[in-house]
Structure formats: C-alpha cells, structure tokens
ModelCIF file with pLDDT and N, C-alpha, C, O atoms, coordinates in Angstrom:
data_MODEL
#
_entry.id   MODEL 
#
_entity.id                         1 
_entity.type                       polymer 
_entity.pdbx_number_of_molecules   1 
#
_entity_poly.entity_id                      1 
_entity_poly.type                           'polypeptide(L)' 
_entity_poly.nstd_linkage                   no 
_entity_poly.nstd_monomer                   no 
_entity_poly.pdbx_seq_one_letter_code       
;(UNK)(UNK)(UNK)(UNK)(UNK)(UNK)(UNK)(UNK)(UNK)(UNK)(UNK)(UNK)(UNK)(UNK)(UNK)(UNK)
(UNK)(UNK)(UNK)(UNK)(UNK)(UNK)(UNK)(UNK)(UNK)(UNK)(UNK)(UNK)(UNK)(UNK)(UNK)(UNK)
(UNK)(UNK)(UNK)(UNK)(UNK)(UNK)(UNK)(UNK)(UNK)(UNK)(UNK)(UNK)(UNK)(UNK)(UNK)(UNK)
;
_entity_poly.pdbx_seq_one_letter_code_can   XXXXXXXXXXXXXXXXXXXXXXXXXXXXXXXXXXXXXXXXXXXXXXXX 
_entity_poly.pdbx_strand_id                 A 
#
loop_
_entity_poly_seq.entity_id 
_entity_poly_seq.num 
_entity_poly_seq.mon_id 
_entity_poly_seq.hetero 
1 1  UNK n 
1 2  UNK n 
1 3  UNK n 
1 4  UNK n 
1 5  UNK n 
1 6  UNK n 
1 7  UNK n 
1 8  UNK n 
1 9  UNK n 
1 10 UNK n 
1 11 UNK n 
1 12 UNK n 
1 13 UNK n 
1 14 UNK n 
1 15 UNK n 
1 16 UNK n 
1 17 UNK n 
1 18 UNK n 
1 19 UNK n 
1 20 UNK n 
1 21 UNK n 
1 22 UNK n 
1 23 UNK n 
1 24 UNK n 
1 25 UNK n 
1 26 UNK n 
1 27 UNK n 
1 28 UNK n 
1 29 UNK n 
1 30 UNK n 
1 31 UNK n 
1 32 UNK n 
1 33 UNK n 
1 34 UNK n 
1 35 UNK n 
1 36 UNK n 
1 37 UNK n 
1 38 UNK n 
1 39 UNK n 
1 40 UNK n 
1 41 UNK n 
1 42 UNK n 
1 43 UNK n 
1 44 UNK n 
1 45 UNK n 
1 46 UNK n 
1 47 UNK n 
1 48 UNK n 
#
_struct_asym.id          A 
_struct_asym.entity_id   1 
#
loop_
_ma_qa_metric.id 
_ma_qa_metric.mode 
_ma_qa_metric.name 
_ma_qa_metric.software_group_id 
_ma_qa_metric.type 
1 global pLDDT . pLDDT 
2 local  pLDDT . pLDDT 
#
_ma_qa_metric_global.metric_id      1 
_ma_qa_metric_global.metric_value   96.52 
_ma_qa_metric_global.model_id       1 
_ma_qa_metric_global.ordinal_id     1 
#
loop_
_ma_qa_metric_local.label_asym_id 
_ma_qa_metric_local.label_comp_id 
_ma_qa_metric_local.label_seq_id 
_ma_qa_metric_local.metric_id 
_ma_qa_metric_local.metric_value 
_ma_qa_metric_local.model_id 
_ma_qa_metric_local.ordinal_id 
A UNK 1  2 96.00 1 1  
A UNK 2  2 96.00 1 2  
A UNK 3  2 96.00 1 3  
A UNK 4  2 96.00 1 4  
A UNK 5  2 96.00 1 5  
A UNK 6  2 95.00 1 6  
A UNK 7  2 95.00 1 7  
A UNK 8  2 95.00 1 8  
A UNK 9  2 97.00 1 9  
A UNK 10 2 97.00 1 10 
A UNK 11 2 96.00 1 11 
A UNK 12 2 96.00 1 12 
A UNK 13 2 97.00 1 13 
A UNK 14 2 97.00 1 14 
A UNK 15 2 96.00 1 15 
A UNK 16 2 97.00 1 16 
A UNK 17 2 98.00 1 17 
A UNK 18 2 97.00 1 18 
A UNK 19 2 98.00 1 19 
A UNK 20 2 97.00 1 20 
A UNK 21 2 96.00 1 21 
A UNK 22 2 96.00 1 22 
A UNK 23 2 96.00 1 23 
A UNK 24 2 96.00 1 24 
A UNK 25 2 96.00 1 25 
A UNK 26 2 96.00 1 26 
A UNK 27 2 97.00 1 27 
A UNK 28 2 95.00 1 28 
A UNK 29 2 98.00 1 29 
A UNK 30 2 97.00 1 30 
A UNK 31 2 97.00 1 31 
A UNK 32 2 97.00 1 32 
A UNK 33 2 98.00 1 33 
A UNK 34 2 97.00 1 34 
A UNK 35 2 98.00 1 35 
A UNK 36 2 98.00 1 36 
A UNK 37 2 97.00 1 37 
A UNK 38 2 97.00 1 38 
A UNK 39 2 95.00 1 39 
A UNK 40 2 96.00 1 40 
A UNK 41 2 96.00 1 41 
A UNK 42 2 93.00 1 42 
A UNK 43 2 95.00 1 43 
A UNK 44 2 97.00 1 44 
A UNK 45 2 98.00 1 45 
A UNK 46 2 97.00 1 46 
A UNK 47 2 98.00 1 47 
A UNK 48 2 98.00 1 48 
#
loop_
_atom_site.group_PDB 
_atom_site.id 
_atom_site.type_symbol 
_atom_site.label_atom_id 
_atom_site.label_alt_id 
_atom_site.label_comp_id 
_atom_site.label_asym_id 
_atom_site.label_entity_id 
_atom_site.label_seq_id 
_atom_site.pdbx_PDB_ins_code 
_atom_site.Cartn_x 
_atom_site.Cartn_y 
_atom_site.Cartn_z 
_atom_site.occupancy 
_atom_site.B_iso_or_equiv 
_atom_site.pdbx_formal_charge 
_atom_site.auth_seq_id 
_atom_site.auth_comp_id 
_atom_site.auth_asym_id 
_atom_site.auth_atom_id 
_atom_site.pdbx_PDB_model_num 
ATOM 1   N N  . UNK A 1 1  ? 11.206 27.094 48.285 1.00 96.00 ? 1  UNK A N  1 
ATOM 2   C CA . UNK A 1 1  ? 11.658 28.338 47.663 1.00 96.00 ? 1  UNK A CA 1 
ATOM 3   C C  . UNK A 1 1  ? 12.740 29.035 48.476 1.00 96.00 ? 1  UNK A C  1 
ATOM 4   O O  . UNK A 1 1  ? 12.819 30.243 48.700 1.00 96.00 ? 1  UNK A O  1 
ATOM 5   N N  . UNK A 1 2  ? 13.509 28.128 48.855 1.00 96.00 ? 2  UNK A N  1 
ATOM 6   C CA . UNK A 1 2  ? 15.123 28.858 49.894 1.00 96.00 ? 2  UNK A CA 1 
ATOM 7   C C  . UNK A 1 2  ? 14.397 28.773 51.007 1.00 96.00 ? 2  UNK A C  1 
ATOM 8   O O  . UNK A 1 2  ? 15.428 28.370 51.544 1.00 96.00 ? 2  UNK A O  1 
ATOM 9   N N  . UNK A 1 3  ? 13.712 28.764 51.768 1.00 96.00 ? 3  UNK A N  1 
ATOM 10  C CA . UNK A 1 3  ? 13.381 28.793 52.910 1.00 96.00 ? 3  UNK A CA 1 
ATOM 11  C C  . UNK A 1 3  ? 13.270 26.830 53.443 1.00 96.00 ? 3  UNK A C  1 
ATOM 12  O O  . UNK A 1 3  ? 12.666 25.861 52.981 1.00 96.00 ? 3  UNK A O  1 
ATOM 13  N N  . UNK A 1 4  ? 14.340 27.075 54.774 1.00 96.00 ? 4  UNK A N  1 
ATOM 14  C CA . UNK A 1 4  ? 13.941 25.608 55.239 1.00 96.00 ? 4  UNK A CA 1 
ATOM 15  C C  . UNK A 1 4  ? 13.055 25.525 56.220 1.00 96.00 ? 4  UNK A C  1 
ATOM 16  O O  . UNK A 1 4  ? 13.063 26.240 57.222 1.00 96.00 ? 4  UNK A O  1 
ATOM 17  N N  . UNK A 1 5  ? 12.087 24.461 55.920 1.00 96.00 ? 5  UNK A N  1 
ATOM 18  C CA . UNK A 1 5  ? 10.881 24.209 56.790 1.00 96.00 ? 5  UNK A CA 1 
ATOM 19  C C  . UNK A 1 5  ? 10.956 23.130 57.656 1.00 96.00 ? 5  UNK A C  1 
ATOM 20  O O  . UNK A 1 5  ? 11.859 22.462 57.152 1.00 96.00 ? 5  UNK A O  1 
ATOM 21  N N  . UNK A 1 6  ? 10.516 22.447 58.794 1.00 95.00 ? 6  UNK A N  1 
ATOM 22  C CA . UNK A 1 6  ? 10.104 21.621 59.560 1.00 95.00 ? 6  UNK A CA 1 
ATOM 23  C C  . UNK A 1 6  ? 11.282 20.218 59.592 1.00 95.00 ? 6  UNK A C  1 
ATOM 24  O O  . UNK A 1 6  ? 11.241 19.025 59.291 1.00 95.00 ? 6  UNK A O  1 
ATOM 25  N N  . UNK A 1 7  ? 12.460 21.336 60.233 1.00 95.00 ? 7  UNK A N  1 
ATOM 26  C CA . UNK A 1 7  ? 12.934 20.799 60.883 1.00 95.00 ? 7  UNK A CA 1 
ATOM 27  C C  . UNK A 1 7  ? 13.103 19.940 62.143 1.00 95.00 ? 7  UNK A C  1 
ATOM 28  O O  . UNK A 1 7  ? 12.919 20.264 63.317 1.00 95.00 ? 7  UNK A O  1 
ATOM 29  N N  . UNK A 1 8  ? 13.621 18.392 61.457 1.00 95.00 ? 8  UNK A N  1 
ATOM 30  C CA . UNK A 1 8  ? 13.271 16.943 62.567 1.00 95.00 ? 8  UNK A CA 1 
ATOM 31  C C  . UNK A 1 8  ? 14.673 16.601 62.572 1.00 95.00 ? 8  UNK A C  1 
ATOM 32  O O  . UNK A 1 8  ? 15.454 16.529 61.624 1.00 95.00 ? 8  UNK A O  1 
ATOM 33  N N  . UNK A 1 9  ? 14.952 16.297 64.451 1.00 97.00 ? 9  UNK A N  1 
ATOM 34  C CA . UNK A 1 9  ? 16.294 15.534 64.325 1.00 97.00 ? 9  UNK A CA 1 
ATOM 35  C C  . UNK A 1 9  ? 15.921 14.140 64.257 1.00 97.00 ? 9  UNK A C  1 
ATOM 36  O O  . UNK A 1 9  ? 14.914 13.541 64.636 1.00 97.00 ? 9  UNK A O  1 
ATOM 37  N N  . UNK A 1 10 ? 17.034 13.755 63.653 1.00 97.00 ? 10 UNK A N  1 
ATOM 38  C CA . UNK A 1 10 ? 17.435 12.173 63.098 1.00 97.00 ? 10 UNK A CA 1 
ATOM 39  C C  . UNK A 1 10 ? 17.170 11.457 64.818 1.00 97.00 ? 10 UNK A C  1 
ATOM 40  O O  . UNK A 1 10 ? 17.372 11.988 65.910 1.00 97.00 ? 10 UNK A O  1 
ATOM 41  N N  . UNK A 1 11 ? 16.570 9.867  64.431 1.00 96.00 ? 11 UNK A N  1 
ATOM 42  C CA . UNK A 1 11 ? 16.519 9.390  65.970 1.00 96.00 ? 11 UNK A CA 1 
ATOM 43  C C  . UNK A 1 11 ? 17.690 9.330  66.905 1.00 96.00 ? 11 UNK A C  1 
ATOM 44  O O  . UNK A 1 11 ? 17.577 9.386  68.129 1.00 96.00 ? 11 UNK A O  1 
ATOM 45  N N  . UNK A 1 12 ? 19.138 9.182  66.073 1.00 96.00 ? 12 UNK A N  1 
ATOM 46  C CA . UNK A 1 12 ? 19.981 8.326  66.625 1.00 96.00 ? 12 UNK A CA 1 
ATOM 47  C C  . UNK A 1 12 ? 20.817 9.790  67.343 1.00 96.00 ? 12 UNK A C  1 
ATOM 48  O O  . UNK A 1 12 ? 21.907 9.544  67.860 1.00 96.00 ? 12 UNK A O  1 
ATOM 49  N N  . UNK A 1 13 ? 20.292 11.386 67.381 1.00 97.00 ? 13 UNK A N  1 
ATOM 50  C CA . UNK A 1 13 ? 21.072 12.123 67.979 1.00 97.00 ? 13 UNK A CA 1 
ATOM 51  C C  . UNK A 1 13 ? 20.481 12.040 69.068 1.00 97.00 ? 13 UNK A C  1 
ATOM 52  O O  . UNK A 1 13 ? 19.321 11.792 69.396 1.00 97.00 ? 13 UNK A O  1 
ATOM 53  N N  . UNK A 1 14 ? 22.237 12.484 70.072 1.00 97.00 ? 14 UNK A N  1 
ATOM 54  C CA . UNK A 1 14 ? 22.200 12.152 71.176 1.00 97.00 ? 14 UNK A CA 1 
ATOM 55  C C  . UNK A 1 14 ? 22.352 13.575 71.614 1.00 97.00 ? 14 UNK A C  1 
ATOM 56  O O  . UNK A 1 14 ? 22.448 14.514 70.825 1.00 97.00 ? 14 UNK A O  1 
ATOM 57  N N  . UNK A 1 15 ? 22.376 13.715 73.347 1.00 96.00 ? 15 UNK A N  1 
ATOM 58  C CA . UNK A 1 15 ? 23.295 14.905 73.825 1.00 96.00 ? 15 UNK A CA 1 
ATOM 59  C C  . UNK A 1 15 ? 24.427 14.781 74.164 1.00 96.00 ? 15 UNK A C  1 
ATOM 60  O O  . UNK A 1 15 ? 25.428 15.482 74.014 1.00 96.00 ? 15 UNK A O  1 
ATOM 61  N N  . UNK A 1 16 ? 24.162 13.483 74.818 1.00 97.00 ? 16 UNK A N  1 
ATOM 62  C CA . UNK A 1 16 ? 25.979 12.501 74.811 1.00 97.00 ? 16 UNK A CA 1 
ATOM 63  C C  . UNK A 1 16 ? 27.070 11.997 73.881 1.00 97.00 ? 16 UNK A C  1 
ATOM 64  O O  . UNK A 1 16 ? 28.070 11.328 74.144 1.00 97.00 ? 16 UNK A O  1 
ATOM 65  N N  . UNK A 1 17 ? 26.694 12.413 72.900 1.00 98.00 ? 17 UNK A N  1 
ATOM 66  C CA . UNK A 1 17 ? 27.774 12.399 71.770 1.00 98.00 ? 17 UNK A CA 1 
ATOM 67  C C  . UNK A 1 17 ? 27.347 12.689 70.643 1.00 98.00 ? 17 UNK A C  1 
ATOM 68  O O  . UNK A 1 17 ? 26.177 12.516 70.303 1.00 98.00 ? 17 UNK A O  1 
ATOM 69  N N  . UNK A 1 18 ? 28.409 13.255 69.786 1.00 97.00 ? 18 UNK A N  1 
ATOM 70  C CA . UNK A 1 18 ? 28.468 14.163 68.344 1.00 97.00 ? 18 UNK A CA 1 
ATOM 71  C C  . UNK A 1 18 ? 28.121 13.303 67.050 1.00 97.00 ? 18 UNK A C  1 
ATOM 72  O O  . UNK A 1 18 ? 28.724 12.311 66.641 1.00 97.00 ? 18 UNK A O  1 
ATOM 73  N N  . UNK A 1 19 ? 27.024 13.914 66.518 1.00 98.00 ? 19 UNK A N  1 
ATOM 74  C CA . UNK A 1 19 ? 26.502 12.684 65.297 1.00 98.00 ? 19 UNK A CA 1 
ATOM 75  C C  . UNK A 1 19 ? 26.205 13.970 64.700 1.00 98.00 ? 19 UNK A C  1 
ATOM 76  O O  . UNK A 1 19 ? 25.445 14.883 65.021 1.00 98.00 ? 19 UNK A O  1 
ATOM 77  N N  . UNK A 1 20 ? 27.557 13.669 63.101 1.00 97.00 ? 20 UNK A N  1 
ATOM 78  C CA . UNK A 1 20 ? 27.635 15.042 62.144 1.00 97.00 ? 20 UNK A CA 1 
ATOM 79  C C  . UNK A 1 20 ? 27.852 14.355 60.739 1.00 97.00 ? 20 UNK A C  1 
ATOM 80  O O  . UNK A 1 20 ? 27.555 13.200 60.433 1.00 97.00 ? 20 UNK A O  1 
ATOM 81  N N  . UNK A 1 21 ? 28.558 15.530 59.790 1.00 96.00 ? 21 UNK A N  1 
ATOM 82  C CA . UNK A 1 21 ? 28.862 15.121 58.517 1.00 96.00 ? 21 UNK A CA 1 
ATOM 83  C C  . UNK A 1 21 ? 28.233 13.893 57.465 1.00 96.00 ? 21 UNK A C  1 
ATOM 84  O O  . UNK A 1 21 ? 28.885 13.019 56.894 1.00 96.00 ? 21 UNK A O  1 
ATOM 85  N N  . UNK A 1 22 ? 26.532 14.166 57.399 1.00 96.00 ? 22 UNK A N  1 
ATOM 86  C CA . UNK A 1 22 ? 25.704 13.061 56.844 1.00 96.00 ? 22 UNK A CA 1 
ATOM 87  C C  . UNK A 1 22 ? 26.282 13.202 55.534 1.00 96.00 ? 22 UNK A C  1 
ATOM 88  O O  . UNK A 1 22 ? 26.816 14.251 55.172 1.00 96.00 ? 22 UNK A O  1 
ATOM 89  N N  . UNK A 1 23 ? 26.171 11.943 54.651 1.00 96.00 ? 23 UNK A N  1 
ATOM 90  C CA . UNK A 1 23 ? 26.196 11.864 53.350 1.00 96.00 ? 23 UNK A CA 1 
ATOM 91  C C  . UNK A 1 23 ? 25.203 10.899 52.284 1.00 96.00 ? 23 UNK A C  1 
ATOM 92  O O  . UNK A 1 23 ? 25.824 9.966  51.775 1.00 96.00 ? 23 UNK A O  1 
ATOM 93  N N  . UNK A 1 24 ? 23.864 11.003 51.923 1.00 96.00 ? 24 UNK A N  1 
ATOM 94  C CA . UNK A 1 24 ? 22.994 10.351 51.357 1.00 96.00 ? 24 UNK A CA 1 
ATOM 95  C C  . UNK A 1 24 ? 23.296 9.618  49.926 1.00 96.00 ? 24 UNK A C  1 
ATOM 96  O O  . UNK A 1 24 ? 23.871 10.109 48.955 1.00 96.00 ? 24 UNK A O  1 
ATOM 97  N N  . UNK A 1 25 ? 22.820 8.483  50.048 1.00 96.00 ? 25 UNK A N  1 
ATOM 98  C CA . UNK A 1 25 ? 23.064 8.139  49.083 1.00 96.00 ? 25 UNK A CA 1 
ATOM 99  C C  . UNK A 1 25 ? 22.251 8.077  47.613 1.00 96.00 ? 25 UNK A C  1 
ATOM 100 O O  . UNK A 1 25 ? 21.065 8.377  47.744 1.00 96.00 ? 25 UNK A O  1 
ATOM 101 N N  . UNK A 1 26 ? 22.577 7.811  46.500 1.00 96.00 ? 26 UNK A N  1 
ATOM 102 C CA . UNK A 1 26 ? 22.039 8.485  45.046 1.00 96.00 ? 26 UNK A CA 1 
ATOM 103 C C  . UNK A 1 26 ? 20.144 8.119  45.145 1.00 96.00 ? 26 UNK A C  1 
ATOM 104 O O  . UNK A 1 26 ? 19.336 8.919  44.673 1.00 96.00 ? 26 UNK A O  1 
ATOM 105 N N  . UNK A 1 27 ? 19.748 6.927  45.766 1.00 97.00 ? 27 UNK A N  1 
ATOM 106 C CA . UNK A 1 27 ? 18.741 6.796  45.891 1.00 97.00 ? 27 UNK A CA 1 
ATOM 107 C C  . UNK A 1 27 ? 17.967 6.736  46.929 1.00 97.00 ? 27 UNK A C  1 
ATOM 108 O O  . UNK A 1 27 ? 16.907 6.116  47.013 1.00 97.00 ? 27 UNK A O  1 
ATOM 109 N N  . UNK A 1 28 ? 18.735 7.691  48.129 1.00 95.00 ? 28 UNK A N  1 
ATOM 110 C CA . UNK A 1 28 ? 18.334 8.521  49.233 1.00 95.00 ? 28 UNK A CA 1 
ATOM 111 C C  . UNK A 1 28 ? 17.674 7.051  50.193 1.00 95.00 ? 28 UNK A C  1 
ATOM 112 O O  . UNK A 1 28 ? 16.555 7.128  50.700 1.00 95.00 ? 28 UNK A O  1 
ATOM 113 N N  . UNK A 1 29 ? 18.303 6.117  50.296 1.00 98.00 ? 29 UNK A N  1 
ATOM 114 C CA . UNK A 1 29 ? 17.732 4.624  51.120 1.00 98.00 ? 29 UNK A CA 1 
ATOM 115 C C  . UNK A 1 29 ? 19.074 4.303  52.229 1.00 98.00 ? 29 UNK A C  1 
ATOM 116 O O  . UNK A 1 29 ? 19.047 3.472  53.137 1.00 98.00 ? 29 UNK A O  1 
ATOM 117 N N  . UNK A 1 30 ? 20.348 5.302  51.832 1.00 97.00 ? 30 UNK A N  1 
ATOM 118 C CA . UNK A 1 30 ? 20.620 5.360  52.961 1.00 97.00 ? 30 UNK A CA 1 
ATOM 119 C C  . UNK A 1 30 ? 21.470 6.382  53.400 1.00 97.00 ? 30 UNK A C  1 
ATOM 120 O O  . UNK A 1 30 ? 21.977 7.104  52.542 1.00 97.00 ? 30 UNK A O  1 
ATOM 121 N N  . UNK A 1 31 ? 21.812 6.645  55.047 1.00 97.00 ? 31 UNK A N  1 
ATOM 122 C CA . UNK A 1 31 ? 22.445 7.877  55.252 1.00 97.00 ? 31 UNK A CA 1 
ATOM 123 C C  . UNK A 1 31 ? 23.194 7.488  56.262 1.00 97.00 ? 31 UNK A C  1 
ATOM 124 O O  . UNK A 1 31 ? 22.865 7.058  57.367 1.00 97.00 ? 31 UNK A O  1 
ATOM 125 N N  . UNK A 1 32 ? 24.949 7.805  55.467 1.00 97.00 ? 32 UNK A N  1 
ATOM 126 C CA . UNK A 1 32 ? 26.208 7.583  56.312 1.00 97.00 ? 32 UNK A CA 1 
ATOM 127 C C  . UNK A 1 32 ? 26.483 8.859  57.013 1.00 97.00 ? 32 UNK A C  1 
ATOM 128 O O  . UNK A 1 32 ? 26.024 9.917  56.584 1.00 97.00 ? 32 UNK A O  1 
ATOM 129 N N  . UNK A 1 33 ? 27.211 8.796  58.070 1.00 98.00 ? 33 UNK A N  1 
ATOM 130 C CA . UNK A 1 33 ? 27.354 9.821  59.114 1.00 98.00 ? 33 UNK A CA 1 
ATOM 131 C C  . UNK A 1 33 ? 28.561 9.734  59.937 1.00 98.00 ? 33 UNK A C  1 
ATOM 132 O O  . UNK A 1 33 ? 29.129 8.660  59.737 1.00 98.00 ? 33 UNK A O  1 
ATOM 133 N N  . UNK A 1 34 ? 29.109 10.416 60.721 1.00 97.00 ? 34 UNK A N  1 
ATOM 134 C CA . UNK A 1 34 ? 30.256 10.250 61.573 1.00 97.00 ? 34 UNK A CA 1 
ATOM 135 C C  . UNK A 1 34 ? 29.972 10.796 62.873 1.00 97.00 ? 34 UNK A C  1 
ATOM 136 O O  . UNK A 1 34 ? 29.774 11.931 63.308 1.00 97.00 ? 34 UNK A O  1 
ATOM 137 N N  . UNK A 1 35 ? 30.026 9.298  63.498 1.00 98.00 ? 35 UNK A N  1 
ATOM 138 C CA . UNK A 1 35 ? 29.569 9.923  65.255 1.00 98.00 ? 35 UNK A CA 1 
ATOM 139 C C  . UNK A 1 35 ? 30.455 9.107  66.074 1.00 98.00 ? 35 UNK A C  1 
ATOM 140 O O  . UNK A 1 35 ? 30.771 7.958  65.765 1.00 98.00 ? 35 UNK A O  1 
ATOM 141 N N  . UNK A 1 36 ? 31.001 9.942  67.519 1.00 98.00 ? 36 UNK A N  1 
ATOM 142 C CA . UNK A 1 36 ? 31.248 9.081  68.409 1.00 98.00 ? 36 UNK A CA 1 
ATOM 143 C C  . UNK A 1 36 ? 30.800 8.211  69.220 1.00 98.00 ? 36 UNK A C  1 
ATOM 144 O O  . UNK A 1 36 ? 31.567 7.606  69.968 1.00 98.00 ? 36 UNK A O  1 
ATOM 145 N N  . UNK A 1 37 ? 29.550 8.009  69.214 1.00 97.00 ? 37 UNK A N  1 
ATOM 146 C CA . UNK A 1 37 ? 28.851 7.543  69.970 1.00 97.00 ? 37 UNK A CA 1 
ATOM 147 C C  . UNK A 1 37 ? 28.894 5.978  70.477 1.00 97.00 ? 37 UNK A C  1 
ATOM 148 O O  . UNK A 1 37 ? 29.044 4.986  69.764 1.00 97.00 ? 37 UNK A O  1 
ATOM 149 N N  . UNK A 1 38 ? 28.769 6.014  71.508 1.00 97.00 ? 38 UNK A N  1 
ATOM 150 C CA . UNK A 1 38 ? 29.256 4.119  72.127 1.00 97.00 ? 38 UNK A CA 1 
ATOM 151 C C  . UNK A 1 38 ? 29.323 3.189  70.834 1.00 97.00 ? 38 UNK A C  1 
ATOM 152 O O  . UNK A 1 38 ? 28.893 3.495  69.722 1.00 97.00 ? 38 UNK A O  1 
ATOM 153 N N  . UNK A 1 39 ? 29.888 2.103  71.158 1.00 95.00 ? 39 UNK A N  1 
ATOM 154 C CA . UNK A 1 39 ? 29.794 0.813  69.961 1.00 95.00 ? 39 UNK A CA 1 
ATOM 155 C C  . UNK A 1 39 ? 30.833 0.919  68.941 1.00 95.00 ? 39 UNK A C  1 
ATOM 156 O O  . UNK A 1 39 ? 31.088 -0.117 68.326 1.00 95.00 ? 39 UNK A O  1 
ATOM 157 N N  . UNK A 1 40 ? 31.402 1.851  68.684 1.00 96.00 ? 40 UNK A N  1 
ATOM 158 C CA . UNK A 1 40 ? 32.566 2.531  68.161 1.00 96.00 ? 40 UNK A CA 1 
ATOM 159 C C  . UNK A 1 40 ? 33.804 1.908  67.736 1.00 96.00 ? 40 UNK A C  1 
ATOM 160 O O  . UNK A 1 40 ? 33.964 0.958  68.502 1.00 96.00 ? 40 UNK A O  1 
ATOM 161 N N  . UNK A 1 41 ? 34.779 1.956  66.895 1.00 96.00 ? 41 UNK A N  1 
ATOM 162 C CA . UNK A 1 41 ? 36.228 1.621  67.283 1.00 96.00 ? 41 UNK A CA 1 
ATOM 163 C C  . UNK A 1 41 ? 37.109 2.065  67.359 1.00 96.00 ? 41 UNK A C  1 
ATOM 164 O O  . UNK A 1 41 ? 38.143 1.415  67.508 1.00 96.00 ? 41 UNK A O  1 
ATOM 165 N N  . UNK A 1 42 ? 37.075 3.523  67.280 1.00 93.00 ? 42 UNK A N  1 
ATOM 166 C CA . UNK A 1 42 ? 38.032 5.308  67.588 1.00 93.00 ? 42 UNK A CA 1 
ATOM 167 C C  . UNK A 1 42 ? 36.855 5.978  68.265 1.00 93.00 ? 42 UNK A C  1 
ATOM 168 O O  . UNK A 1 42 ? 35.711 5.840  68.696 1.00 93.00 ? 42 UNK A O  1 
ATOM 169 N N  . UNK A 1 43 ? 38.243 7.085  68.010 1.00 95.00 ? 43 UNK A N  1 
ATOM 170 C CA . UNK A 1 43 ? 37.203 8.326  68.780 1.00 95.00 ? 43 UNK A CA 1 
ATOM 171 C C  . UNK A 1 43 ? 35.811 8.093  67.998 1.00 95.00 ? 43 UNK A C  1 
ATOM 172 O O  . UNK A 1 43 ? 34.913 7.300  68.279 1.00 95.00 ? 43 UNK A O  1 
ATOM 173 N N  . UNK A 1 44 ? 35.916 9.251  66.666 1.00 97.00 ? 44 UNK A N  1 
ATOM 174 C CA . UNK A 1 44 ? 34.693 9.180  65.397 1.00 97.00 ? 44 UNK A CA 1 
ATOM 175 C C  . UNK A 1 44 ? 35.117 7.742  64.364 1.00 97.00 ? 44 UNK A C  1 
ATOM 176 O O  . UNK A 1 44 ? 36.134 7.331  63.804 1.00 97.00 ? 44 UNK A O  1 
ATOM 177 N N  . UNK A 1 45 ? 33.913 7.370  64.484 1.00 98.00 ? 45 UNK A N  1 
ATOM 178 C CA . UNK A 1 45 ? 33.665 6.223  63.499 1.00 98.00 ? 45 UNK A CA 1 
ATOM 179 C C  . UNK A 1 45 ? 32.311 6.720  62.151 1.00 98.00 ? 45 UNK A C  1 
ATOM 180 O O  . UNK A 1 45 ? 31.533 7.673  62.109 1.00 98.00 ? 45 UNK A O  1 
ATOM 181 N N  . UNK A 1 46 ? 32.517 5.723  61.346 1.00 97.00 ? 46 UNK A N  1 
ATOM 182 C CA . UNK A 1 46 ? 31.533 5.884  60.239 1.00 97.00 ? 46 UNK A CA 1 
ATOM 183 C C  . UNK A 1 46 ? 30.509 5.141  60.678 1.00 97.00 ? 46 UNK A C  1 
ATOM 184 O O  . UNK A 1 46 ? 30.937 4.165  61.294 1.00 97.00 ? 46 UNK A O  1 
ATOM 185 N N  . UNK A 1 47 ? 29.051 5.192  60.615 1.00 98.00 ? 47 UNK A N  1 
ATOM 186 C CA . UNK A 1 47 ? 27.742 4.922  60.624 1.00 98.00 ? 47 UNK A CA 1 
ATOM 187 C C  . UNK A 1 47 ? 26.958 4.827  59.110 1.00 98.00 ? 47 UNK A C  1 
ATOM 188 O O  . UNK A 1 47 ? 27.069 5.655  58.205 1.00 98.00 ? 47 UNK A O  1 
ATOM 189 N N  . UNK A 1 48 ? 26.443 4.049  59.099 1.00 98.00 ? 48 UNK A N  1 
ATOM 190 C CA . UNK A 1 48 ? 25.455 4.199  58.401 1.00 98.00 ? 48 UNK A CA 1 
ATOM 191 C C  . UNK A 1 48 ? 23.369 3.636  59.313 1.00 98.00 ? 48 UNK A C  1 
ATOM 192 O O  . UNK A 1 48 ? 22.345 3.772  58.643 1.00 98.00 ? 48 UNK A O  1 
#
C-alpha cells in the first residue's frame, strides 16, 4: 500500500564497485544491470 518493506541487497553488490540501473524482464527470470565491477570490458558494462 505505497509503503516499501524489507529491503534485501542483490548478492552481487559490492563496496568496491557501482552495480545500478536494474531492468527486469516481462517474466521477472531475469535482471540486467550496469556495473563496473572486475571481468568487465569498459569502465560500466551490461550484466545480466
């Protein structure tokens, strides 16, 4: 009812790098994101 409850971070955040801008998909099985985080091939890369 507008109020957000029980808030959980995602496993893959770090403190060592920026993991933002999620986008779910229509049958919510998966969730793309943009992080710098090692393994990379720019600064920000796409994740899923």
């Amino acid at each position: 009812n507008g109020i957000w409850k029980n808030a959980k971070p995602l496993p893959f955040n770090s403190k060592l790098y920026s993991v933002s801008n999620p986008s779910v998909n229509s049958i919510n099985t998966i969730v793309y994101f943009s992080s710098n985080m090692p393994g990379g091939i720019g600064g920000n890369d796409i994740w899923k």
